[in-house]
N, C-alpha and C. Protein backbone atom coordinates (compact mmCIF):
# COMPACT_ATOMS: atom_id res chain seq x y z
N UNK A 1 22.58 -16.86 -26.20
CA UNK A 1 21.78 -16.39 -25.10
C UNK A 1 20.32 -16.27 -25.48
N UNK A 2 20.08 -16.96 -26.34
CA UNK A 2 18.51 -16.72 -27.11
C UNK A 2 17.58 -17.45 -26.45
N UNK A 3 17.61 -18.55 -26.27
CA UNK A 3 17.03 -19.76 -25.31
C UNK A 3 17.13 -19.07 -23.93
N UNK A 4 17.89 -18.80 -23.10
CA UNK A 4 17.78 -17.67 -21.80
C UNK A 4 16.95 -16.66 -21.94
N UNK A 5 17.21 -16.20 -22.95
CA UNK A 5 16.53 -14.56 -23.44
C UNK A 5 14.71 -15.06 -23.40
N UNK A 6 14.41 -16.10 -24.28
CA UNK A 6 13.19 -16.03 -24.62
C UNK A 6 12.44 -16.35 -23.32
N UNK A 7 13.30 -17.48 -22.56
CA UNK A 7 12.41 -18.29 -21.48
C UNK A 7 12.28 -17.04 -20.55
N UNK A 8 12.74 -16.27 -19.98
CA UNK A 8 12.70 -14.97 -19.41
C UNK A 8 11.66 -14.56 -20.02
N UNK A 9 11.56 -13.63 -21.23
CA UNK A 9 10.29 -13.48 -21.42
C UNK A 9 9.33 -14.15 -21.51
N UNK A 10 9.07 -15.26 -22.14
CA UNK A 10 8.32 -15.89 -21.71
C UNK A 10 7.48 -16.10 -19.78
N UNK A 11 8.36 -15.98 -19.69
CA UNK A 11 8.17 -15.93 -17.70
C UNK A 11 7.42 -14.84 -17.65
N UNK A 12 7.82 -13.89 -18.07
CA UNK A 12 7.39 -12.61 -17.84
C UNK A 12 6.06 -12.45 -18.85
N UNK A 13 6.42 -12.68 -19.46
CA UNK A 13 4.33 -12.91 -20.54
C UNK A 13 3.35 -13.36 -19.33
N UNK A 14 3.79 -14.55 -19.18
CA UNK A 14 2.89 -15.32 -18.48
C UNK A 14 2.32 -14.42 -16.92
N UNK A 15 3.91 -13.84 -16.35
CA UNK A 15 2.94 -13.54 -14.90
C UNK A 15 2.37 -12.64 -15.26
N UNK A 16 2.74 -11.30 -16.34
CA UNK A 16 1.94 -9.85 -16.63
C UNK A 16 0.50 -10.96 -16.84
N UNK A 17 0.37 -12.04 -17.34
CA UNK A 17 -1.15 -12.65 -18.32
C UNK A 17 -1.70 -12.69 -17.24
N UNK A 18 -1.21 -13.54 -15.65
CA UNK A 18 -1.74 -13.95 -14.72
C UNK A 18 -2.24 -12.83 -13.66
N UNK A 19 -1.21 -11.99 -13.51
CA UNK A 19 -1.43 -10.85 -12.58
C UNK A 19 -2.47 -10.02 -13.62
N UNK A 20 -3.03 -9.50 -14.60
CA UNK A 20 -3.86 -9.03 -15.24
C UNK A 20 -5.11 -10.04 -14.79
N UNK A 21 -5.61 -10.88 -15.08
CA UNK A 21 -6.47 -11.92 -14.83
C UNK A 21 -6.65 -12.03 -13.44
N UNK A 22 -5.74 -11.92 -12.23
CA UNK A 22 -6.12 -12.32 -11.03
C UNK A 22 -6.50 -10.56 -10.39
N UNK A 23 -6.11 -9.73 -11.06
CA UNK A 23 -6.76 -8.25 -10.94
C UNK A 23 -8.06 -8.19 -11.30
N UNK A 24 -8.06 -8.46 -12.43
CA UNK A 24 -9.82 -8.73 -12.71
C UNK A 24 -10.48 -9.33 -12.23
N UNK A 25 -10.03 -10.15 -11.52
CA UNK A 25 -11.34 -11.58 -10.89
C UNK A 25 -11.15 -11.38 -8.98
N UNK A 26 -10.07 -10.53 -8.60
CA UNK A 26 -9.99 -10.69 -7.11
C UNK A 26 -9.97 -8.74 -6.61
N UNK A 27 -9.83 -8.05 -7.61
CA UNK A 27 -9.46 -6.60 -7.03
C UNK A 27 -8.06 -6.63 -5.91
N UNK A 28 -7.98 -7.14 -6.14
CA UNK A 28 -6.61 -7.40 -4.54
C UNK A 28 -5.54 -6.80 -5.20
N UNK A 29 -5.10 -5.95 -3.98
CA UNK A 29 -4.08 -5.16 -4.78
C UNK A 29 -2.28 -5.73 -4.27
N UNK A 30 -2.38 -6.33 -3.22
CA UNK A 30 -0.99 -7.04 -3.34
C UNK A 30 -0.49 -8.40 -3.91
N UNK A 31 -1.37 -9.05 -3.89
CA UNK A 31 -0.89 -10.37 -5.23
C UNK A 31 -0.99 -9.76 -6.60
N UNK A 32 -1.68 -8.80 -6.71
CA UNK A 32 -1.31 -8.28 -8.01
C UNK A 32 -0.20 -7.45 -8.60
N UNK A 33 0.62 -6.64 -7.28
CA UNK A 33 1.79 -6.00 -7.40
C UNK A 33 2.75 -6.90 -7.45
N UNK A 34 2.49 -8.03 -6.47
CA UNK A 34 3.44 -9.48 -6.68
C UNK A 34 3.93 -9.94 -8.06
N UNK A 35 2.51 -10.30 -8.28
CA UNK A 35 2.88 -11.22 -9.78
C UNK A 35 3.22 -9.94 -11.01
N UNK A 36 2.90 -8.78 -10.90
CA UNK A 36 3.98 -7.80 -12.09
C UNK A 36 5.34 -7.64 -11.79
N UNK A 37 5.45 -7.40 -10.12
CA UNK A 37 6.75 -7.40 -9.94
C UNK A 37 7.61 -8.66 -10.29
N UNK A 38 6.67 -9.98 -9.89
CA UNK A 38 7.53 -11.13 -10.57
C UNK A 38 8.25 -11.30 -12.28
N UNK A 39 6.95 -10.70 -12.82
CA UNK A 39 6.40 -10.35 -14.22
C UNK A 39 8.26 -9.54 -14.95
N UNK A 40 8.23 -8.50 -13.39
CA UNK A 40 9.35 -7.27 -13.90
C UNK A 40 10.89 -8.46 -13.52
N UNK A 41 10.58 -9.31 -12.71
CA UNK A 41 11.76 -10.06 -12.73
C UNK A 41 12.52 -11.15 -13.69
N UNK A 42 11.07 -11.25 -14.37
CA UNK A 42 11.74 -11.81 -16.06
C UNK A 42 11.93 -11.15 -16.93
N UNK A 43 11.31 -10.12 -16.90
CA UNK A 43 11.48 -9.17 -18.25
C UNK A 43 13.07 -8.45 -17.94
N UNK A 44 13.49 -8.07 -16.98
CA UNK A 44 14.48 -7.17 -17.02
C UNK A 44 15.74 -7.87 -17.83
N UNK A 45 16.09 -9.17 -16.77
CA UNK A 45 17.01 -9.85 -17.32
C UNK A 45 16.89 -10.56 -18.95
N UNK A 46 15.47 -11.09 -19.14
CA UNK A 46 14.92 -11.67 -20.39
C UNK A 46 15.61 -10.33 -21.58
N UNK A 47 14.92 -8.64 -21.42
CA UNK A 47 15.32 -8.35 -22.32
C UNK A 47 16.76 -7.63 -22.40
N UNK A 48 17.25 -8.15 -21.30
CA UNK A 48 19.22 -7.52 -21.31
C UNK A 48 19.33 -8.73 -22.25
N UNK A 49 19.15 -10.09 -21.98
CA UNK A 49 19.88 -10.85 -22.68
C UNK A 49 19.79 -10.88 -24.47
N UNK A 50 18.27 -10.76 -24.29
CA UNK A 50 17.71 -10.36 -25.63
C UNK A 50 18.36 -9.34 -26.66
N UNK A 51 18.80 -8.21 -25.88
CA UNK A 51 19.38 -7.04 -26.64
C UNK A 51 20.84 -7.47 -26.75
N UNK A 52 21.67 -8.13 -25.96
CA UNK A 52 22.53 -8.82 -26.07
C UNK A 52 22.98 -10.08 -26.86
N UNK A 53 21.99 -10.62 -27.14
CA UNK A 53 21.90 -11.74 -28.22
C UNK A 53 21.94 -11.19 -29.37
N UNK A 54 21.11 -10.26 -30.14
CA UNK A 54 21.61 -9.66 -31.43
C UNK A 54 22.84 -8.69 -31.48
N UNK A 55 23.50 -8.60 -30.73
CA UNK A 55 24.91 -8.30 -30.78
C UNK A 55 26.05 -9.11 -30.60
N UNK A 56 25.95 -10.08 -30.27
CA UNK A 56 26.77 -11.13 -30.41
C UNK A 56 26.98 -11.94 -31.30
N UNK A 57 27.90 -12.60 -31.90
CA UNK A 57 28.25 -13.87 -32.46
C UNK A 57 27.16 -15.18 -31.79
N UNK A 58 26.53 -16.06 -32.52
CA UNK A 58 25.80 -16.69 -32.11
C UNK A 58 26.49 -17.55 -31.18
N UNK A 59 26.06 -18.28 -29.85
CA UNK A 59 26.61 -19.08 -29.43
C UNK A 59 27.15 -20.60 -30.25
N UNK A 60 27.35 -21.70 -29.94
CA UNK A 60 27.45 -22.91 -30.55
C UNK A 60 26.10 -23.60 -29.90
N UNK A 61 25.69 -23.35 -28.76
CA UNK A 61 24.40 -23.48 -28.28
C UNK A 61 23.07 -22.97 -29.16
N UNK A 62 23.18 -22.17 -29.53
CA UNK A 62 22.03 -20.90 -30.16
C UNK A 62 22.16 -21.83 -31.71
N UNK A 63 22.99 -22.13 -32.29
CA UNK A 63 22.81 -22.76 -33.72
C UNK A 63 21.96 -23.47 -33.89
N UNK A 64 21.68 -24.27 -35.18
CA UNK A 64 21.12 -25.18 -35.13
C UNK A 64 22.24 -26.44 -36.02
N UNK A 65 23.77 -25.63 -36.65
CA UNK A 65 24.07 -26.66 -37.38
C UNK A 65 25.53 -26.97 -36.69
N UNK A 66 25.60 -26.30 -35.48
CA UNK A 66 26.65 -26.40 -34.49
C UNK A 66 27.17 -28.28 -34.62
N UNK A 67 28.16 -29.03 -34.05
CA UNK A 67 28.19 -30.10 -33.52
C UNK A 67 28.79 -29.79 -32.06
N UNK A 68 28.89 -31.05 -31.75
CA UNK A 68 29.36 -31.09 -30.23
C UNK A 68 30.62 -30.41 -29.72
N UNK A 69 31.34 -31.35 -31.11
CA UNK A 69 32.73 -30.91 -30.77
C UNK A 69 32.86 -28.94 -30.62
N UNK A 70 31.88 -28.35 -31.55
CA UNK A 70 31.36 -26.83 -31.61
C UNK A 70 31.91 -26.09 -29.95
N UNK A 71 31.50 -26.84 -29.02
CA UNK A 71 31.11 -26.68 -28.16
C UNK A 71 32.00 -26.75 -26.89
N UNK A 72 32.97 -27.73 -27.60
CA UNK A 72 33.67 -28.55 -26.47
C UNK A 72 35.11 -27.70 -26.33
N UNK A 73 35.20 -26.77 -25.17
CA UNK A 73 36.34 -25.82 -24.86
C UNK A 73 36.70 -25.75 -23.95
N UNK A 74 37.71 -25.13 -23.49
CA UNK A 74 37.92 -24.70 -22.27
C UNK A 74 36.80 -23.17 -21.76
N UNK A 75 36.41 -24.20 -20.44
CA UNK A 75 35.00 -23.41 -19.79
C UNK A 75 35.68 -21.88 -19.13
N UNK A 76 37.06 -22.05 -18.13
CA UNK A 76 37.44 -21.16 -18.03
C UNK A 76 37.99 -21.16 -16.56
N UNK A 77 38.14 -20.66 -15.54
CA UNK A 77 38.65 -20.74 -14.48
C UNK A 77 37.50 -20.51 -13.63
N UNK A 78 37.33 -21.75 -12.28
CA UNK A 78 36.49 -21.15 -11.80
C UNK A 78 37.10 -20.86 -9.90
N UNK A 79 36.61 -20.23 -9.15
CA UNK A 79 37.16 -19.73 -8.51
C UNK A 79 37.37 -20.39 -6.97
N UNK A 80 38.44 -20.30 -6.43
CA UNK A 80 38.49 -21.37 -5.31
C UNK A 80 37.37 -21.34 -3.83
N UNK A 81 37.32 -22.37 -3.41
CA UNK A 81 36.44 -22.53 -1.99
C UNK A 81 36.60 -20.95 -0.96
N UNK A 82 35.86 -20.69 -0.46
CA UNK A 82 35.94 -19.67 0.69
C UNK A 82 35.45 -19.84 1.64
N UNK A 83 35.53 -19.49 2.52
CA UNK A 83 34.33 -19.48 3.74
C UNK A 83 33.95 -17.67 3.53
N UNK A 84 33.97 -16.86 3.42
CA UNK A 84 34.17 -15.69 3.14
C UNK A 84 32.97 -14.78 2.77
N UNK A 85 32.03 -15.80 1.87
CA UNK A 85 30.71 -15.87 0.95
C UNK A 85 30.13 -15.58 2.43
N UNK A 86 30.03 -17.27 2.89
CA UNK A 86 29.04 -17.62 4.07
C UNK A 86 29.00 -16.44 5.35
N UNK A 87 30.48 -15.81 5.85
CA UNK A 87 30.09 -15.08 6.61
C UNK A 87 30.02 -13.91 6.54
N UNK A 88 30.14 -13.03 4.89
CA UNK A 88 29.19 -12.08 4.82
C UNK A 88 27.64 -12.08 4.53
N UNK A 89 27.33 -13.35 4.49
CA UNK A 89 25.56 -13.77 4.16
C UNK A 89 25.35 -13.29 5.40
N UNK A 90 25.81 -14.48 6.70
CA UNK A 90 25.46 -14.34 8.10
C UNK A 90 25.55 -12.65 8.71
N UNK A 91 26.73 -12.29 7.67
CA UNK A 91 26.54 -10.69 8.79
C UNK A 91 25.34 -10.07 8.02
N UNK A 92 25.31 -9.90 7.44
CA UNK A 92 24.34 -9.45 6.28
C UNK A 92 22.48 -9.43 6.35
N UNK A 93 22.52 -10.86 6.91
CA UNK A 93 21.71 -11.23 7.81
C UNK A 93 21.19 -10.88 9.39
N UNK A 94 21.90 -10.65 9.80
CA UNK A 94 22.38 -10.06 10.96
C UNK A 94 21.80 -8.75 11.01
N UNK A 95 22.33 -7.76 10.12
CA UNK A 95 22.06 -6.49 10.02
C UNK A 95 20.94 -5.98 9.29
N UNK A 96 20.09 -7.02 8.66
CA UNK A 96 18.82 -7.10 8.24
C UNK A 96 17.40 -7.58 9.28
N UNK A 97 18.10 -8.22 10.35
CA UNK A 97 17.45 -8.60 11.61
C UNK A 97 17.25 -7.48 12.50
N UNK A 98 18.12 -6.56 12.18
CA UNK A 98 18.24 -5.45 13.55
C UNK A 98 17.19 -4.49 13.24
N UNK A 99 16.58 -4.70 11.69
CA UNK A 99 15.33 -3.60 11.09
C UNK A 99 14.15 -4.59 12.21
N UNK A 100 14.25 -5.84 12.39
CA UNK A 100 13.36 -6.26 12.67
C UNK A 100 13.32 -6.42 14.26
N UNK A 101 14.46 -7.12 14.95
CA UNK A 101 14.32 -7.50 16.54
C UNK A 101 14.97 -5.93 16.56
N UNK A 102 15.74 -5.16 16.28
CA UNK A 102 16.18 -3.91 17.46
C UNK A 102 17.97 -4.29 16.75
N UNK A 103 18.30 -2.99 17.09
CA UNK A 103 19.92 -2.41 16.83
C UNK A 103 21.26 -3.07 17.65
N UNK A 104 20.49 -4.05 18.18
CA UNK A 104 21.72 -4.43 19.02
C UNK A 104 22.06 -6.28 18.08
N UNK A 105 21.31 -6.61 17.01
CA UNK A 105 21.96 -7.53 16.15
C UNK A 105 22.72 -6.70 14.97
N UNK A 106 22.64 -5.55 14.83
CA UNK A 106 23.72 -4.85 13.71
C UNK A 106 24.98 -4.61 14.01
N UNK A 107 25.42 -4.60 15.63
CA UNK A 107 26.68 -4.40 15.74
C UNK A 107 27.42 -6.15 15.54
N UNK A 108 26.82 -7.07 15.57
CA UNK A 108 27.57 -8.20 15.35
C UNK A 108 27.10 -8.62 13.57
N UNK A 109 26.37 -8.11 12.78
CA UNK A 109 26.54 -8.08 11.53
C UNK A 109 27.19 -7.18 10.90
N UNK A 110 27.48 -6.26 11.57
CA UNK A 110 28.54 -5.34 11.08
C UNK A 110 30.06 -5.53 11.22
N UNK A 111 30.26 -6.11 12.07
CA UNK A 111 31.81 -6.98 12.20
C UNK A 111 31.71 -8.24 11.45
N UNK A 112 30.62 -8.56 11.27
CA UNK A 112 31.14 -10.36 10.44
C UNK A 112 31.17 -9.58 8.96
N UNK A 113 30.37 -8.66 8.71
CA UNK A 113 30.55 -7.84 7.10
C UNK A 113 32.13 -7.41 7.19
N UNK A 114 32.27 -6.66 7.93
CA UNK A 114 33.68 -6.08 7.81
C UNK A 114 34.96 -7.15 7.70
N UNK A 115 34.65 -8.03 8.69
CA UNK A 115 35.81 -9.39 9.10
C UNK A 115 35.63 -10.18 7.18
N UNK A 116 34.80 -10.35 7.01
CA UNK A 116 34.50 -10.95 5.63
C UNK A 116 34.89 -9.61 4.43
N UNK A 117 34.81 -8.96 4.53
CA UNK A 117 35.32 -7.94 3.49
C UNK A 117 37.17 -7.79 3.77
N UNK A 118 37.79 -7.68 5.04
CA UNK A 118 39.00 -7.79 5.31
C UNK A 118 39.60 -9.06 4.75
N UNK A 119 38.44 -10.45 4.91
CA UNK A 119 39.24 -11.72 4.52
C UNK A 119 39.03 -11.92 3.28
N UNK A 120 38.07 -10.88 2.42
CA UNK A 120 38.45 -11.36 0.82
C UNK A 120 39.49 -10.73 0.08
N UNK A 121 39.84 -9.56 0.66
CA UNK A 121 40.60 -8.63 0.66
C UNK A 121 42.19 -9.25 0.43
N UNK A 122 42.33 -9.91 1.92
CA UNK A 122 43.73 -10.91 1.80
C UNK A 122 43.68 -11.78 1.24
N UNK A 123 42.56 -13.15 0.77
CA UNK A 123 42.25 -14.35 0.44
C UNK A 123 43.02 -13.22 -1.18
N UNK A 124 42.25 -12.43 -1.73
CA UNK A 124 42.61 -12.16 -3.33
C UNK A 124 44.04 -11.41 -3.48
N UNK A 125 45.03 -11.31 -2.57
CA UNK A 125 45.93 -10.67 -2.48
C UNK A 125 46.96 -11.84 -2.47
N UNK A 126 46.48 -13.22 -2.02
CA UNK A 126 46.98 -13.80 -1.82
C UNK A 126 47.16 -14.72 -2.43
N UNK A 127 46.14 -14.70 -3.33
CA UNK A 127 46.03 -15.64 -4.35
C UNK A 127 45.48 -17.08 -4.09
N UNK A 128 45.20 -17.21 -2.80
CA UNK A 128 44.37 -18.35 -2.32
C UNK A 128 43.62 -18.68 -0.85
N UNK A 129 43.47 -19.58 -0.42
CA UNK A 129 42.71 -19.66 0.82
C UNK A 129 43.64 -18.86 2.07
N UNK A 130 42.51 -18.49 3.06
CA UNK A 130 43.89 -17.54 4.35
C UNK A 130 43.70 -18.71 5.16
């Protein structure tokens, strides 16, 4: 996770460098909360992984005297198709709209949340698509 870890910080060097520099040269105070907050969106994850990388066993990735074969495993299970995702986005959406047009789009994002929380509910009980 070292290569993840660094490019994260790295990300995060750069916008703290940029948002410092565009403070000095513009006084503007919301592109400058922007680019630290961007700044805070590499660093957080950059240094979980970071603190996480010296506790781990090196990857076969992270080596340098790894070979391929190092590498070559079983990835692991990955998890079947849903529709389930999509219509808690849409309710979700929905009920993030009602801050904006008015309270009468939260009662139909609040049933596609619920209908989507009921169908992952059975979909994982069931062990596959409903």
């Amino acid at each position: 996770m070292k290569i993840e870890a660094w490019f994260l910080v790295g990300l995060a060097i750069f916008f703290g460098l940029v948002g410092a520099v565009y403070w000095f040269l513009s006084y503007e105070d919301a592109g400058t909360v922007m680019l630290f907050g961007t700044a805070l969106l590499g660093l957080l994850p950059g240094g979980y992984y970071l603190w996480w990388s010296r506790r781990m066993a090196p990857r076969p990735e992270d080596r340098s005297d790894a070979t391929i074969a190092a590498g070559a495993s079983v990835i692991g299970s990955f998890p079947g198709s849903s529709i389930w995702p999509f219509i808690a986005g849409i309710g979700f959406a929905l009920v993030a709209l009602a801050l904006v047009f008015g309270l009468w789009t939260a009662l139909p994002g609040f049933s596609l949340v619920f209908s989507a929380m009921v169908g992952f509910i059975r979909e994982s009980r069931r062990g596959g698509t409903v």
